[in-house]
Protein backbone atom coordinates (compact mmCIF):
# COMPACT_ATOMS: atom_id res chain seq x y z
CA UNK A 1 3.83 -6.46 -8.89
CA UNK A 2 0.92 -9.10 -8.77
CA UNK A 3 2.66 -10.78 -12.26
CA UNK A 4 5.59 -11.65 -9.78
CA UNK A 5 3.50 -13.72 -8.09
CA UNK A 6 4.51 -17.75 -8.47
CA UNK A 7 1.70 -18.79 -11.11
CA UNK A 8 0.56 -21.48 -8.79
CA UNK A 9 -0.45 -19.26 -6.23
CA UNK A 10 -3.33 -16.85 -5.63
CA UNK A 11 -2.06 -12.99 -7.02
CA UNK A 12 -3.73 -11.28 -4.23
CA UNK A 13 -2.74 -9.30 -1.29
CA UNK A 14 -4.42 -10.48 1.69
CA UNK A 15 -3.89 -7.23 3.81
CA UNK A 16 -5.14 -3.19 3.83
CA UNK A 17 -3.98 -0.66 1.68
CA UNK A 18 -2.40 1.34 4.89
CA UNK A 19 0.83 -1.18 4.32
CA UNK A 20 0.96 -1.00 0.63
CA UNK A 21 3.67 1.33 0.45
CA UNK A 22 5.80 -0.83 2.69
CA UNK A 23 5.19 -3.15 0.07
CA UNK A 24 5.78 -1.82 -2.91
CA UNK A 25 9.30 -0.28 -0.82
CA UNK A 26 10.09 -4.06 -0.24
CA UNK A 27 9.62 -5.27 -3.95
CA UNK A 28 11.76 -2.42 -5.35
CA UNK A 29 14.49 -3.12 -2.89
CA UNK A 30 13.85 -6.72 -3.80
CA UNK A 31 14.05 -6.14 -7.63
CA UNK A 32 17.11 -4.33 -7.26
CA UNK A 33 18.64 -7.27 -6.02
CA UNK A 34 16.46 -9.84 -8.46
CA UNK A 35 14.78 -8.47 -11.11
CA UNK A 36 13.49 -12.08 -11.17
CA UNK A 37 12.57 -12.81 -8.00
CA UNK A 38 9.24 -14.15 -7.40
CA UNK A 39 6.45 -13.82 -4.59
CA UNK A 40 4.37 -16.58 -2.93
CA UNK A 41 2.19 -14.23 -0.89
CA UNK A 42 1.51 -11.16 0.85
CA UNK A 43 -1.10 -10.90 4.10
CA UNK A 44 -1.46 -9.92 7.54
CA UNK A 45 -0.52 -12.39 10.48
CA UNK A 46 -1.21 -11.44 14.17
CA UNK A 47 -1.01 -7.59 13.47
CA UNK A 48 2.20 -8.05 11.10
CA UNK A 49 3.07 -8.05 7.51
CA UNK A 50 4.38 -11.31 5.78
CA UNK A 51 5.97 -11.08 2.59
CA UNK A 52 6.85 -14.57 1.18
CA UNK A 53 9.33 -15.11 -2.11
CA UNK A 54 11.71 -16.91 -3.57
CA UNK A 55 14.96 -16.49 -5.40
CA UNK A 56 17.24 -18.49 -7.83
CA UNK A 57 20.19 -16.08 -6.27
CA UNK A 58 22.59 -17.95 -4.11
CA UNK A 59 22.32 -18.23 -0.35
CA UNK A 60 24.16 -15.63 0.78
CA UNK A 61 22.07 -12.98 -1.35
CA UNK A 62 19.01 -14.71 -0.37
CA UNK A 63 19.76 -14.09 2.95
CA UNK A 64 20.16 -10.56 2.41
CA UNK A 65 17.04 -10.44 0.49
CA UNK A 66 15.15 -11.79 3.65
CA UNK A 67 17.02 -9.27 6.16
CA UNK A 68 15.59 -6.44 3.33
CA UNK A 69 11.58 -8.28 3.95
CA UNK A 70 12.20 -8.93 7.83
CA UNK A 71 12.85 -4.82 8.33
CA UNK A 72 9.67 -4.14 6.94
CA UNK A 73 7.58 -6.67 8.56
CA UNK A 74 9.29 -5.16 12.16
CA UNK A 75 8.27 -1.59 10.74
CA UNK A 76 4.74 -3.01 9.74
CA UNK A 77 4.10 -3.68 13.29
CA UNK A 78 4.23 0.02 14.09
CA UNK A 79 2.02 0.88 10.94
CA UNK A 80 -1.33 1.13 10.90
CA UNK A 81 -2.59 -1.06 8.37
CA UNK A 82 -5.61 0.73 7.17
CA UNK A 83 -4.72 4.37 7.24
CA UNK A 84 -0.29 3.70 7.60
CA UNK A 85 -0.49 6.28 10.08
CA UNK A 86 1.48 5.37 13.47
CA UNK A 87 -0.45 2.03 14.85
CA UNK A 88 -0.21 -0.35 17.86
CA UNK A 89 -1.17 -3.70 18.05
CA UNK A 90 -4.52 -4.21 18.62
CA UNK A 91 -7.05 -7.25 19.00
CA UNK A 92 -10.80 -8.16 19.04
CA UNK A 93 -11.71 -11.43 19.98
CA UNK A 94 -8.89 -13.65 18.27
CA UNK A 95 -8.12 -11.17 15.75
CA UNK A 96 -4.94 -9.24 15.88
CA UNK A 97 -3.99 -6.25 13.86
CA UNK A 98 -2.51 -3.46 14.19
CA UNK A 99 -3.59 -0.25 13.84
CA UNK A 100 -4.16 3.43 14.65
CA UNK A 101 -6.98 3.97 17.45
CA UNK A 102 -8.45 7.15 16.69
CA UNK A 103 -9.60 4.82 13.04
CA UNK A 104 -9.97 1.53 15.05
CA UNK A 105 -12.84 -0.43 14.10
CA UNK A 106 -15.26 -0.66 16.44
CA UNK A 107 -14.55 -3.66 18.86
CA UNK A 108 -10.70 -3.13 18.41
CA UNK A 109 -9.00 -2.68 21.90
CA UNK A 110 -5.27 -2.40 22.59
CA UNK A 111 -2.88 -5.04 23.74
């Protein structure tokens, strides 16, 4: 997956391995679609997963191919991004993730 990435940008995913499965789910449903589609990048953003690509399809398709990436950003924000077990949004100072929290690190309280 991390030769998809746009060659100007960093090929590095900027979030824990609990949401790496949504991930990979997302680029095969992608590929299906456009085997040449290409990523800009992958992190965590207040406690949710953002996926970020582009497409030479046309705009209807893209569309589609957004609707696909949107699903799994909603489902990432009941994942727990380190362990993908169930997770709730969760916060420590200014930082917002979310996360399971029996596995919590310490400092993490719920919203």
């Amino acid at each position: 997956m991390l030769d998809r990435f746009h060659k100007d940008y960093d090929k590095r995913i900027d979030c824990d391995p609990g949401w790496y499965y949504l991930i990979e789910k997302i680029d095969v449903e992608l590929r299906v679609i456009d085997p040449e589609y290409t990523i800009y990048q992958i992190k965590e953003k207040f406690g949710a997963l953002r996926f970020y690509f582009d497409t030479e399809e046309p705009p209807e398709t893209r569309t589609y191919m957004q609707e696909i990436v949107s699903a799994y950003e909603l489902i990432s924000k009941r994942v727990c991004e380190i362990t993908g077990t169930e997770g709730v949004l969760m916060k420590k100072g200014s930082q917002m993730k979310t996360l399971n929290p029996l596995y919590a690190p310490e400092g993490f309280i719920e919203c």
